[in-house]
Protein backbone atom coordinates (compact mmCIF):
# COMPACT_ATOMS: atom_id res chain seq x y z
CA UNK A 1 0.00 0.00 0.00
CA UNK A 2 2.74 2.37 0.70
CA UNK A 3 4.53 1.73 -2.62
CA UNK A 4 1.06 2.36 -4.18
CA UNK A 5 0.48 5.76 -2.51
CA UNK A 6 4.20 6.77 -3.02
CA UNK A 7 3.57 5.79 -6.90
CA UNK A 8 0.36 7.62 -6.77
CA UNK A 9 1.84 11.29 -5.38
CA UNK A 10 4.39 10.94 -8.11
CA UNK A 11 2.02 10.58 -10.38
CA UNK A 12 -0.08 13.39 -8.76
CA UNK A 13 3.18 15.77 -8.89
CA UNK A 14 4.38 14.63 -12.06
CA UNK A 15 0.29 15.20 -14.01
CA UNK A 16 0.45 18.94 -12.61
CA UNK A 17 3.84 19.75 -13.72
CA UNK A 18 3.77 18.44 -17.19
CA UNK A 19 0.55 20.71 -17.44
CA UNK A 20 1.65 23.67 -16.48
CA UNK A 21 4.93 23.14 -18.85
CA UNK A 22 2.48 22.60 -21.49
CA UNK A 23 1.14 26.23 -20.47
CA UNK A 24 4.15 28.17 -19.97
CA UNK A 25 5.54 27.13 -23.09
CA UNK A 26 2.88 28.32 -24.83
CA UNK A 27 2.12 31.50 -22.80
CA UNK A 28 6.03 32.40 -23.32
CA UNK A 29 6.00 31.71 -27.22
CA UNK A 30 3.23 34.07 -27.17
CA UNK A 31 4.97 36.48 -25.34
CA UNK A 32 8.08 36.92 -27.16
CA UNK A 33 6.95 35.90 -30.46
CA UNK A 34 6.39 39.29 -31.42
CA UNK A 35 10.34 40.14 -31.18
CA UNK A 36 10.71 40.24 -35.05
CA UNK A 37 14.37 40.22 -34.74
CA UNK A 38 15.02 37.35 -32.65
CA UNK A 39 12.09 35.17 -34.27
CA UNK A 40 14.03 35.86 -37.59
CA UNK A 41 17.35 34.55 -36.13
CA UNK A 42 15.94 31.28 -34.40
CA UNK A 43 13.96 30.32 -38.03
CA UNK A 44 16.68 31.15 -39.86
CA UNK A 45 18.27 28.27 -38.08
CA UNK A 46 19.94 30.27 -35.13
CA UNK A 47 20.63 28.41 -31.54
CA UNK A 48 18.53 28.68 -28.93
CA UNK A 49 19.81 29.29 -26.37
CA UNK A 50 22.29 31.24 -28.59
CA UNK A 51 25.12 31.65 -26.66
CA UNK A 52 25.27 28.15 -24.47
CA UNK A 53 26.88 24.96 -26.37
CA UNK A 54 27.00 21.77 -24.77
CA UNK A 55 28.97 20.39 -27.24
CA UNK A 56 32.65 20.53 -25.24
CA UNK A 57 31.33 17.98 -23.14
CA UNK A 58 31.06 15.09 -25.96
CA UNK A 59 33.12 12.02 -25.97
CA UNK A 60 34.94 13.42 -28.88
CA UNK A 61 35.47 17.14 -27.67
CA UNK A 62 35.90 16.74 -23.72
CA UNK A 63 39.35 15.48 -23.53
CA UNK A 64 40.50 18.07 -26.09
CA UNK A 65 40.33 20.55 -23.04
CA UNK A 66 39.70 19.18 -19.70
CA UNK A 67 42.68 17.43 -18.32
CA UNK A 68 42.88 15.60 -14.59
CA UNK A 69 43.49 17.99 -11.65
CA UNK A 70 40.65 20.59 -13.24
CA UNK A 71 38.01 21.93 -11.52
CA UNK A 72 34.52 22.40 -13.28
CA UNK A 73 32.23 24.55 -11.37
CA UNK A 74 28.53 23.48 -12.32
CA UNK A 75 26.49 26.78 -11.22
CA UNK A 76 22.61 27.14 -11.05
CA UNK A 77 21.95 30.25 -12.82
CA UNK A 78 22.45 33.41 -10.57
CA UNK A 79 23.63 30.72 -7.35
CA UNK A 80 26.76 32.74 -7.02
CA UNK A 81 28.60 31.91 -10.31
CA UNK A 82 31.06 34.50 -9.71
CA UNK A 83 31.73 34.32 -6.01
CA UNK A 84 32.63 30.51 -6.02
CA UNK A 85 34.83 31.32 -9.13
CA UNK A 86 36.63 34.29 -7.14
CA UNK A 87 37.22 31.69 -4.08
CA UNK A 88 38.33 28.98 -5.97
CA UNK A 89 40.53 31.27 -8.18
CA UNK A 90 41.98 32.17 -4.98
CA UNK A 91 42.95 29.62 -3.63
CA UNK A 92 44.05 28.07 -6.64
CA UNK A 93 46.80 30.88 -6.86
CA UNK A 94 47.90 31.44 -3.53
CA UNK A 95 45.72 34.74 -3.27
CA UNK A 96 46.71 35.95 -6.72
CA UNK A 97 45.00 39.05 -7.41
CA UNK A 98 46.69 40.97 -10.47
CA UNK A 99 44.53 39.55 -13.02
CA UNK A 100 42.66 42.82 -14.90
CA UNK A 101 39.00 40.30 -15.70
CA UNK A 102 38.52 37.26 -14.03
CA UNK A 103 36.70 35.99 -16.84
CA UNK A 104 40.00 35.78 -18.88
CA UNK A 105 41.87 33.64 -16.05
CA UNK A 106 38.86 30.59 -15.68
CA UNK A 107 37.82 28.25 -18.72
CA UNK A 108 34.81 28.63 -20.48
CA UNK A 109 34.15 26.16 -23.30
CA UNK A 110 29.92 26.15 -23.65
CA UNK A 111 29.84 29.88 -23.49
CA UNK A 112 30.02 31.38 -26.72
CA UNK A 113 30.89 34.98 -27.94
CA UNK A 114 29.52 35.89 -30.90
CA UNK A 115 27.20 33.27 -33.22
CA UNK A 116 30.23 31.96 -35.33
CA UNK A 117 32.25 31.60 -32.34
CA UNK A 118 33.03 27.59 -33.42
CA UNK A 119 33.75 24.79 -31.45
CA UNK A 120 37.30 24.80 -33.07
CA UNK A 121 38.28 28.62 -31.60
CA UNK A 122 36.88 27.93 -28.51
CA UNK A 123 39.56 24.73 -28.07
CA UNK A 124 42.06 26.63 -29.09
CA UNK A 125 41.56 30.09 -27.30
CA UNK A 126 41.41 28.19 -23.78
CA UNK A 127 44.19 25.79 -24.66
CA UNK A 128 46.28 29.66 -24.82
CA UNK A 129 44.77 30.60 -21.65
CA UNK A 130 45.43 27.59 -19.71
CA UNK A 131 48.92 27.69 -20.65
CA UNK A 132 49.07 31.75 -20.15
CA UNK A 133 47.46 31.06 -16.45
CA UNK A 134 50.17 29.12 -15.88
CA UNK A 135 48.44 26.84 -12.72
CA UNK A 136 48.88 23.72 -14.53
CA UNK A 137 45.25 22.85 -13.86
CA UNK A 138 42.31 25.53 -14.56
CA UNK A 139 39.07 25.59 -12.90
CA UNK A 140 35.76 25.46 -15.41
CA UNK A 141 32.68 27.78 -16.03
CA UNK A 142 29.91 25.29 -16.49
CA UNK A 143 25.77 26.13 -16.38
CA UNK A 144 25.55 22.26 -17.37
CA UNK A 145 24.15 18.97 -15.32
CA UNK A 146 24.50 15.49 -15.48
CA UNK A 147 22.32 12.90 -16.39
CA UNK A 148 19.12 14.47 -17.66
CA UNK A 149 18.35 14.37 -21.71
CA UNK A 150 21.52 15.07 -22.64
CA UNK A 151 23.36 12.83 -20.34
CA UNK A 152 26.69 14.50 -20.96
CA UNK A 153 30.15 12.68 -21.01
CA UNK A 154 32.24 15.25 -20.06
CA UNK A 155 30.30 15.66 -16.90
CA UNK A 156 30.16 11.81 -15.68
CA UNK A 157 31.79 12.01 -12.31
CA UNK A 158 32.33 8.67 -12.23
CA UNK A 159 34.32 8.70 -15.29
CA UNK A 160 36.56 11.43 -14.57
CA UNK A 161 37.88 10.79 -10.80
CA UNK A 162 40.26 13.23 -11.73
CA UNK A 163 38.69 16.12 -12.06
CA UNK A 164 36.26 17.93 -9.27
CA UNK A 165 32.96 19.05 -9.68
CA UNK A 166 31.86 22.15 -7.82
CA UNK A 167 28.12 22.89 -7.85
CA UNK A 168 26.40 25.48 -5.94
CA UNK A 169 22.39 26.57 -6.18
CA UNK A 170 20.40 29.21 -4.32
CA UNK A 171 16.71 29.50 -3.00
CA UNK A 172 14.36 29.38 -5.85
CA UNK A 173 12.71 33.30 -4.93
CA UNK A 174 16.16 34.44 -4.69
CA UNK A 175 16.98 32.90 -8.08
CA UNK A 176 13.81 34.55 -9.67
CA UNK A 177 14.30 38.04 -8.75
CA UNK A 178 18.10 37.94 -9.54
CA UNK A 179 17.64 36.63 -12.84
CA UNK A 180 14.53 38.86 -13.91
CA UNK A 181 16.92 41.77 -13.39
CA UNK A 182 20.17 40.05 -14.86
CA UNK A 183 17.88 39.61 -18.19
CA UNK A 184 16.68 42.76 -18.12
CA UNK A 185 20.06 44.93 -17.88
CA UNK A 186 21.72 43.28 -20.91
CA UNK A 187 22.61 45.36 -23.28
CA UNK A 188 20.98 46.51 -26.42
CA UNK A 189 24.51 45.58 -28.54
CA UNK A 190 24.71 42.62 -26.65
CA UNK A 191 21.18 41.84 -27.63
CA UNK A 192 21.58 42.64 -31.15
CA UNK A 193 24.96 40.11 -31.43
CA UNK A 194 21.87 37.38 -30.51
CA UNK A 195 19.09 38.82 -32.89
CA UNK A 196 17.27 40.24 -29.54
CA UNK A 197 17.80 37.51 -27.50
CA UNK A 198 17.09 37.16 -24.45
CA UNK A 199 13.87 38.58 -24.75
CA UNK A 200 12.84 40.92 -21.92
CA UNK A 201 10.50 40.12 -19.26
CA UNK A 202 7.59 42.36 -18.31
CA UNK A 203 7.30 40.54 -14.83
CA UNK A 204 9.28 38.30 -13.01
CA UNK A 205 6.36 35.63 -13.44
CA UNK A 206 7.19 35.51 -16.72
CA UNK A 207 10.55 34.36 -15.89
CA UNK A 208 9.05 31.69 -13.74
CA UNK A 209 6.81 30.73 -16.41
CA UNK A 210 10.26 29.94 -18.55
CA UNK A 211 11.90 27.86 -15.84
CA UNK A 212 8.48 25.77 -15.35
CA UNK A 213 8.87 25.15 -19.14
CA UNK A 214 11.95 24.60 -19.44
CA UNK A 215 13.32 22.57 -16.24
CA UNK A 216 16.46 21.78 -17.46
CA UNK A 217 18.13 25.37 -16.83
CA UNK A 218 16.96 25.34 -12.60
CA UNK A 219 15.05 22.30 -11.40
CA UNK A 220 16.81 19.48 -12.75
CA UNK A 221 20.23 21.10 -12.37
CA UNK A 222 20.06 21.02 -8.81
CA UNK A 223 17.96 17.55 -8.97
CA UNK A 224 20.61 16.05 -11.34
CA UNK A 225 23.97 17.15 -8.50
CA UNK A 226 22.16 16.40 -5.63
CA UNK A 227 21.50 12.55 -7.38
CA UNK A 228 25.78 12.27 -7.43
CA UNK A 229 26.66 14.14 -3.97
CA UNK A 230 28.00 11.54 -2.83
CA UNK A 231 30.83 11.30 -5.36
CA UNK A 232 34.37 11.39 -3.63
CA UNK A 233 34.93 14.35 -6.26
CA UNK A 234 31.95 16.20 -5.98
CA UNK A 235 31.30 19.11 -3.53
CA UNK A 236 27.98 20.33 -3.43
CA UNK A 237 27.03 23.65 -2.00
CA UNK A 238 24.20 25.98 -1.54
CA UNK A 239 24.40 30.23 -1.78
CA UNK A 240 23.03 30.45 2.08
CA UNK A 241 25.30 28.25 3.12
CA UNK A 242 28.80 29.80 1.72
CA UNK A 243 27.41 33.38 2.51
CA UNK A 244 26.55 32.19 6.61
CA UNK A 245 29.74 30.64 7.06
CA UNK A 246 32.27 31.58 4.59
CA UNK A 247 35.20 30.71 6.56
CA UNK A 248 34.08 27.24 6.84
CA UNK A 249 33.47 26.95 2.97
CA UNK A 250 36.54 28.04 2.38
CA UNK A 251 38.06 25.08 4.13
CA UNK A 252 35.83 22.62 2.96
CA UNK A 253 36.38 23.96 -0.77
CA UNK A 254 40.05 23.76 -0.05
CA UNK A 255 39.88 20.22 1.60
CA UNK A 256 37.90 19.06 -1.69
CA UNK A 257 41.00 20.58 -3.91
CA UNK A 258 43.41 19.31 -1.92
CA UNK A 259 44.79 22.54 -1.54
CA UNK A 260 46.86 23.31 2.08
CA UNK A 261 44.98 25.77 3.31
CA UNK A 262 47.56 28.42 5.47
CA UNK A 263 46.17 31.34 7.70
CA UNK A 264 47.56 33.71 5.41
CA UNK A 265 45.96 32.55 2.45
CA UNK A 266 42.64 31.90 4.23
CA UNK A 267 42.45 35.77 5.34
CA UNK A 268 42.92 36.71 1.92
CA UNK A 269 40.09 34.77 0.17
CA UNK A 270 37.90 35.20 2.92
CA UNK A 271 38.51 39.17 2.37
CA UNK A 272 38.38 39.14 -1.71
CA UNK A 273 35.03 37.11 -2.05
CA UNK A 274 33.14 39.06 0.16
CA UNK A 275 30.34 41.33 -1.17
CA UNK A 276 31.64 44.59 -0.46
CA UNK A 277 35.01 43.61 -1.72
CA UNK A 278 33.78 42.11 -4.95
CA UNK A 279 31.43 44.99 -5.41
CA UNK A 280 33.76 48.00 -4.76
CA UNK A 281 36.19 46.00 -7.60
CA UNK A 282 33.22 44.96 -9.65
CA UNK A 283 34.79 46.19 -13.25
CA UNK A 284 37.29 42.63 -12.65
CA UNK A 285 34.00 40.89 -12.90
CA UNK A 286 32.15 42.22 -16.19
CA UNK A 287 31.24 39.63 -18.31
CA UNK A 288 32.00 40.30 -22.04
CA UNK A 289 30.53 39.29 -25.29
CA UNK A 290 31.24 40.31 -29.05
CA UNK A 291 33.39 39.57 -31.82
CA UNK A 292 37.38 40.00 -31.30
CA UNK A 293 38.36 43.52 -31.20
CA UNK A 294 34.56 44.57 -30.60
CA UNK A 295 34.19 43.16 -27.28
CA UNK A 296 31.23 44.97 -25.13
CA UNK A 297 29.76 44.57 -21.65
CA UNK A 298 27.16 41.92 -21.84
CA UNK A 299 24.93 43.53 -19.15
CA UNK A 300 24.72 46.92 -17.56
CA UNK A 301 28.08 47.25 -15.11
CA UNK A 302 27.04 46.99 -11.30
CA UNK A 303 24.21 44.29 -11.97
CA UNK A 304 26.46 41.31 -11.77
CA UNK A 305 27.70 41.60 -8.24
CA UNK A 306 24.56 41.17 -5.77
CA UNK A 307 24.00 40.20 -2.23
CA UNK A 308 21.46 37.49 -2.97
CA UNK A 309 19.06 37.80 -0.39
CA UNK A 310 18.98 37.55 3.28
CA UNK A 311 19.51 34.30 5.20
CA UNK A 312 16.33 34.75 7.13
CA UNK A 313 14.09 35.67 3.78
CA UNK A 314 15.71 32.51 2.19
CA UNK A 315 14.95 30.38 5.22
CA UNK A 316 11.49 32.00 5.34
CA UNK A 317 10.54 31.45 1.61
CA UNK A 318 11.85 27.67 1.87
CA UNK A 319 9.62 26.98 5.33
CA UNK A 320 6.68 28.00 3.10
CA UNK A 321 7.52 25.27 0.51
CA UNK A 322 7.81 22.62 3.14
CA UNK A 323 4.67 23.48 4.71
CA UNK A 324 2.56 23.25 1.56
CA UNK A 325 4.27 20.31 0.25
CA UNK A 326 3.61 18.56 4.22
CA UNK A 327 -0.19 19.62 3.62
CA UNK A 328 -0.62 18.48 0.17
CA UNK A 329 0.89 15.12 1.47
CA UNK A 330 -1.05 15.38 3.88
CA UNK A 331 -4.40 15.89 1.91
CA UNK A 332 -3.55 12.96 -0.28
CA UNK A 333 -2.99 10.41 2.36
CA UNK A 334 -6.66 11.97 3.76
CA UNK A 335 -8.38 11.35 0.02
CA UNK A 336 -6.99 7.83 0.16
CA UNK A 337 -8.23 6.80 3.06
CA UNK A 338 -11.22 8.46 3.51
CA UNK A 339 -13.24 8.40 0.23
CA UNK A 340 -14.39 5.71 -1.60
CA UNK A 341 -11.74 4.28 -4.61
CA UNK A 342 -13.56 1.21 -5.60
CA UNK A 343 -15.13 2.68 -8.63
CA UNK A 344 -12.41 5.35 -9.71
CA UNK A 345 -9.72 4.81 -11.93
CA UNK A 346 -6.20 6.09 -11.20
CA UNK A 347 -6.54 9.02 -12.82
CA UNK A 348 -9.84 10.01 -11.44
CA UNK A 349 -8.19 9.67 -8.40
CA UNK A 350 -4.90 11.84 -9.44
CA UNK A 351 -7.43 14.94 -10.52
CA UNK A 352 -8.99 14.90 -7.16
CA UNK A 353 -5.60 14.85 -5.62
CA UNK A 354 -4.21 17.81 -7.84
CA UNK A 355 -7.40 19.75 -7.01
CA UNK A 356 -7.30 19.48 -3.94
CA UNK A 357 -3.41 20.35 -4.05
CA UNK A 358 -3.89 23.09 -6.33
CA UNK A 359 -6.72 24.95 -3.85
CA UNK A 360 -4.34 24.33 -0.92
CA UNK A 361 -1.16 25.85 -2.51
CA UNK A 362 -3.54 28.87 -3.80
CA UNK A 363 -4.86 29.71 -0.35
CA UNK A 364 -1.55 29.51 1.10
C-alpha cells in the first residue's frame, strides 16, 4: 500500500507539472513571439539558447580541453557563479590578485561569444589561456548537469575521478528576482549580437513561467547534482550556506582541492570574495561578449555583483515550501483513506488529488 500511494503522489506531482509546462511554453511563445528580430534569427536556423553549447562535453570534444586535476564549477543560474569562481581562483593561486578580468583567467568552453564563435576557436583560445594562467590545472565555467536528456560525457563524475565538480544553487525566490533583473540589464549591442535575445521580461512571473517550461536550466540542475553528492569528487554547496559561514566553505572547498589551506591565504580569500570587496572592484568581474576587437559589456556594469538575499528571507521562503508540500501530502494520504476508490480509476483519483493540491497551494 505504501509503494502504491508513493507511486500515486508521483504521479499526482508529475500530471500537474507536465501541465503547467504545457502552459508556460505556450504562454512564453506568445509572449516573445512578437520580437521580429530574434524570431528571424531562431527560423533562420539560429541556436537557442544562442550563446550556451553543450557540445565541449562530448566524448569526442571533452578530452580536447579538460585534463585531470581541473576543476569544473557546475552553477545554477544566478547561485553565485562568480563568487565561487573568485574563491576557488583564490585559492588556486595562492591569493593571486593581479589579473585585470577574471573571466580571462577561468575556462569557459559552452559559453560562446559571438554566433560563429566555433567549437574549433573555442579549443584553441582556452588551450592559450590555460597555458598563459600558468596553474597547470584551470578551474571550469559550467551552467551544465549530469544525467538528464543530454546525459553528458564530459560531466560523468564517475568517469573522470580526476577532475572535481563544484556545484552550488540558491533558494528558488532568490533565483527569480536575480535573474529577472540580470535579463533585463543586458545590453541593447549585446542583444543585437543574438538577434534580440534574451527577450525581456515584463514581470518576473514571466521568468518563472520559462523555468516551469523549461526545467532543465533550474530544477533538474540542482535535482541532477544532488543525485551524485555523494561522489568522492563532488562538492555540493548551496548560496546560504557559503554566505553564513564563509570561513568554513573556504576550508571545505580547499579540503575538496586538496589545496593546504595556510592562515595567510585563508584571510585573503575570505577578504576578496566578500560582497563589499567584490562589489567596490566589480569592473574585474564584467562579463563580455562580441566579436574579437569589438568586445562589449554583456549587461549593464554593477548588476552582476549582488548580495542574494537575506539568510532569514531565504529560510522563510523555503519553510513555506515545506509546509505546503507537508499539507498536500497530507491531503492525499486523507483522500486515500477516507473516500471511496472502488469505482475510480487512477486518474480520477490523481485529478482529485491535484485539485485538492492546487486549492491548498492557492490559499496559502
Amino acid at each position: 500500500m505504501s509503494q502504491d500511494f508513493h507511486s500515486l503522489v508521483c504521479r499526482c506531482f508529475s500530471c500537474s507539472a507536465s501541465l503547467c509546462s504545457d502552459i508556460s511554453s505556450l504562454r512564453y511563445f506568445m509572449t516573445i513571439a512578437g520580437a521580429i528580430d530574434y524570431g528571424n534569427f531562431t527560423f533562420s536556423g539560429g541556436r537557442m539558447p544562442p550563446f550556451f553549447d553543450a557540445t565541449p562535453f562530448d566524448p569526442t570534444n571533452f578530452h580536447r580541453w579538460a585534463q585531470d586535476g581541473d576543476v569544473i564549477i557546475a552553477s545554477a543560474m544566478k547561485s553565485g557563479t562568480i563568487m565561487l569562481h573568485q574563491i576557488v581562483y583564490l585559492l588556486r593561486s595562492g591569493g593571486k590578485y593581479d589579473f585585470e578580468r577574471l573571466i580571462d583567467e577561468v575556462g569557459n568552453m559552452e559559453n560562446m561569444k559571438y554566433p560563429e564563435h566555433s567549437l574549433e576557436t573555442r579549443i584553441t583560445e582556452q588551450n592559450v589561456r590555460r597555458a598563459r594562467v600558468g596553474l597547470g590545472n584551470q578551474q571550469w565555467f559550467t551552467h551544465q548537469s549530469p544525467g538528464g536528456k543530454k546525459n553528458l560525457y564530459g560531466l560523468d563524475t564517475k568517469k573522470h575521478p580526476g577532475i572535481k565538480y563544484l556545484c552550488i544553487s540558491h533558494n528558488g525566490k532568490e533565483v527569480v528576482r536575480s535573474a529577472f533583473s540580470y535579463i533585463n540589464a543586458f545590453t541593447k549591442e549585446g542583444r543585437d549580437v543574438w538577434g534580440g535575445f534574451p527577450p525581456p521580461m515584463k514581470t518576473p512571473q514571466d521568468l518563472l513561467d520559462r523555468l516551469f517550461a523549461h526545467p532543465e536550466i533550474y530544477f533538474e540542475h540542482g535535482a541532477q547534482w544532488w543525485n551524485v553528492r555523494n561522489a568522492p569528487n563532488v562538492l555540493l554547496l548551496h548560496f546560504i550556506d557559503v554566505v553564513s559561514d564563509k570561513k568554513g566553505t573556504i576550508q571545505n572547498i580547499a579540503k575538496s582541492l586538496g589545496i593546504e589551506l595556510i592562515e595567510e591565504l585563508a584571510a585573503v580569500v575570505f577578504e576578496k570574495s566578500s560582497h563589499e570587496f567584490m562589489q567596490q572592484n566589480s569592473k574585474k568581474y564584467i562579463s563580455y561578449i562580441g566579436y574579437p576587437g569589438k568586445e562589449m559589456m554583456r549587461v549593464k556594469e554593477g548588476i552582476h555583483i549582488r548580495k542574494g538575499g537575506d539568510k532569514n528571507e531565504c529560510e522563510s521562503a523555503q519553510k513555506y515550501v515545506e509546509r505546503c508540500v507537508c499539507v498536500c501530502v497530507t491531503v492525499c494520504v486523507c483522500i486515500l483513506r477516507y473516500i471511496d476508490t472502488r469505482n475510480m480509476n487512477v486518474q480520477q483519483i490523481v485529478l482529485q488529488c491535484v485539485a485538492v493540491c492546487c486549492s491548498v497551494f492557492q490559499s496559502a
